[in-house]
C-alpha atoms as a PDB file:
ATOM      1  CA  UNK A   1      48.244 183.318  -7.530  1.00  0.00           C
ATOM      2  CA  UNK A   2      51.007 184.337  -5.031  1.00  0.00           C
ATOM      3  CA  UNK A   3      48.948 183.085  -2.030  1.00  0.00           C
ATOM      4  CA  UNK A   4      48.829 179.676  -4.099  1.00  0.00           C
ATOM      5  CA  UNK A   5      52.502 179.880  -4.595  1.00  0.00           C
ATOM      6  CA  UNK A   6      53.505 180.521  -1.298  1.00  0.00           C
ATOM      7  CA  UNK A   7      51.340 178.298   0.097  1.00  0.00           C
ATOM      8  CA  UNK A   8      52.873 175.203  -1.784  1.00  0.00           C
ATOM      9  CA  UNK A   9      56.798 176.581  -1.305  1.00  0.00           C
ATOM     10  CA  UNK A  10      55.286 176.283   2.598  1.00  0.00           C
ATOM     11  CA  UNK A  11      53.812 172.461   2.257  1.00  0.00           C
ATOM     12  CA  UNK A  12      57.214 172.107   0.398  1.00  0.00           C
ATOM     13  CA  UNK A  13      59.178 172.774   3.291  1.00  0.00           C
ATOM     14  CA  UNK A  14      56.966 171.253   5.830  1.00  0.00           C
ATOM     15  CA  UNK A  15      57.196 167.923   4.038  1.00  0.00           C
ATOM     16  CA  UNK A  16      60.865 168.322   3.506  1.00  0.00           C
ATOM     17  CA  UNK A  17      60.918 168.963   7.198  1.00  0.00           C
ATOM     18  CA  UNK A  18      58.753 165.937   8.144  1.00  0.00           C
ATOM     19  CA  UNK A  19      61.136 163.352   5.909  1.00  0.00           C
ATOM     20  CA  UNK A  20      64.385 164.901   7.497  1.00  0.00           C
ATOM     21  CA  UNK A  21      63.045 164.653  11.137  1.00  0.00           C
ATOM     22  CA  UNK A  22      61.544 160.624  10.263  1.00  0.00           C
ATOM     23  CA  UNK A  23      65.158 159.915   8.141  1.00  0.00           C
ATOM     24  CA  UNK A  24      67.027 161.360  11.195  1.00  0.00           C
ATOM     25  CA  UNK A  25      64.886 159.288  14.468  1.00  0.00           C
ATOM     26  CA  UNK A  26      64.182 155.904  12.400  1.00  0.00           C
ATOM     27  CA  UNK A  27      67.627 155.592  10.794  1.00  0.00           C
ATOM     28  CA  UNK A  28      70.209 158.468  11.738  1.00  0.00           C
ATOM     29  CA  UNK A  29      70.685 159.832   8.806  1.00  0.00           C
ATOM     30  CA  UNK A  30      71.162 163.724   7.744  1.00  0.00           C
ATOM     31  CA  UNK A  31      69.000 164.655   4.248  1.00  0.00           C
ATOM     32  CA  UNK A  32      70.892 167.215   2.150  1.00  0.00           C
ATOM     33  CA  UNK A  33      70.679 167.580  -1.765  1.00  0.00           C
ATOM     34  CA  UNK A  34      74.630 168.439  -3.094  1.00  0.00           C
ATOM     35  CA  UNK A  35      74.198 171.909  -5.226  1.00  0.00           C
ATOM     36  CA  UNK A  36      74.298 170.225  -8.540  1.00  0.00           C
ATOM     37  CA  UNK A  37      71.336 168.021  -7.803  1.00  0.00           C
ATOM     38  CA  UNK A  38      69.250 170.981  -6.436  1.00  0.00           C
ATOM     39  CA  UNK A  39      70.005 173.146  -9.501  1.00  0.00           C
ATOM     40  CA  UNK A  40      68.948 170.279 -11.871  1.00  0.00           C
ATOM     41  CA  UNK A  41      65.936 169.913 -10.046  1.00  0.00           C
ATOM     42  CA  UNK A  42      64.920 173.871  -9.832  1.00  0.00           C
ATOM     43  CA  UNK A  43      66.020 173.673 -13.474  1.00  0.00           C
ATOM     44  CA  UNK A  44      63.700 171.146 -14.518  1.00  0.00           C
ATOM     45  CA  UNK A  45      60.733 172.445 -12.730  1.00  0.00           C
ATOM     46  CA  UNK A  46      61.101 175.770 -13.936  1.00  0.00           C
ATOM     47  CA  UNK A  47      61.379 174.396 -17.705  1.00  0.00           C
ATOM     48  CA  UNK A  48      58.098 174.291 -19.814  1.00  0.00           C
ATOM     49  CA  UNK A  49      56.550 170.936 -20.685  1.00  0.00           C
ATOM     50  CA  UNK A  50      57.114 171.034 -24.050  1.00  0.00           C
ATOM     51  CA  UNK A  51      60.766 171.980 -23.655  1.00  0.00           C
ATOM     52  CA  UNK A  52      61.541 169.352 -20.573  1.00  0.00           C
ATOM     53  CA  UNK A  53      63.985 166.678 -21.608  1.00  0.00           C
ATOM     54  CA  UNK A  54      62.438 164.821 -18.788  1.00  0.00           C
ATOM     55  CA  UNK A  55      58.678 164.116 -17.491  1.00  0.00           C
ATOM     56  CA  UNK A  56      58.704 166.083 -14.202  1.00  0.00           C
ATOM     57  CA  UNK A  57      55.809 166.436 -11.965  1.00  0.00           C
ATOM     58  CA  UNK A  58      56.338 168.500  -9.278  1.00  0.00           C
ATOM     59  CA  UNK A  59      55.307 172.346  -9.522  1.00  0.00           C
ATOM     60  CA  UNK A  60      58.668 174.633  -8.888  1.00  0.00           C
ATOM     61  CA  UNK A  61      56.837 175.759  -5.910  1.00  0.00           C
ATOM     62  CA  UNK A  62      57.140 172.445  -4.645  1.00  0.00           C
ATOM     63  CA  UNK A  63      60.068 171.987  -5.435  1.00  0.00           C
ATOM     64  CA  UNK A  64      61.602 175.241  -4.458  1.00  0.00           C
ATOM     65  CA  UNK A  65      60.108 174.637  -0.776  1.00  0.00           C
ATOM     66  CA  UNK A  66      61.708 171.253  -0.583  1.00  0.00           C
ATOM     67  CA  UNK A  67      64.963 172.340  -1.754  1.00  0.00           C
ATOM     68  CA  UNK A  68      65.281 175.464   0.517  1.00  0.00           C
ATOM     69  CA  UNK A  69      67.259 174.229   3.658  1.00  0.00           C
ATOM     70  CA  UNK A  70      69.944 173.256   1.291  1.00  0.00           C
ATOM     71  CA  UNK A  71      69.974 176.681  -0.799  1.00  0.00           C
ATOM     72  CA  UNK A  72      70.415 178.666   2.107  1.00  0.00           C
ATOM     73  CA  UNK A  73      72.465 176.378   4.130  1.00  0.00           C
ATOM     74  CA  UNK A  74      74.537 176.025   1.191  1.00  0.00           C
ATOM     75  CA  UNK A  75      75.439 179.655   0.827  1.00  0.00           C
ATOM     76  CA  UNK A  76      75.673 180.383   4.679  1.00  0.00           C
ATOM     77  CA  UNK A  77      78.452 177.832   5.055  1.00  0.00           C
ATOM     78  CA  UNK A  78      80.414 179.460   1.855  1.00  0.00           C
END
């Protein structure tokens, strides 16, 4: 199960990694999530489907990969 869960936090982060590299060469633009957003999300992810306010798909190990550049770049610049 932790092979499995690593191995999505990695795809996670590659595709986050893929759609900042295309967002920044096609249209100049910089992709970062503010704090609140990023919590919400890990929030919701982490939340069982019967307690979810909110259909959400993606696995938190997903989700986690996707949203760590802006965890850790978010505490390194504090």
């Amino acid at each position: 199960m932790s092979i499995t869960f690593l191995a999505l936090i990695a795809a996670g982060a590659v595709l986050r990694a893929l759609l900042a590299k295309a967002l920044s060469h096609q249209y100049g633009l910089t992709l970062v999530v503010p704090p609140v957003i990023t919590g919400g999300l890990l929030l919701l992810a982490a939340l069982p489907s019967w307690l979810s306010p909110l259909s959400f798909t993606l696995p938190l190990s997903i989700t986690l990969g996707a949203l760590l550049p802006d965890i850790f770049l978010r505490s390194a610049q504090r």
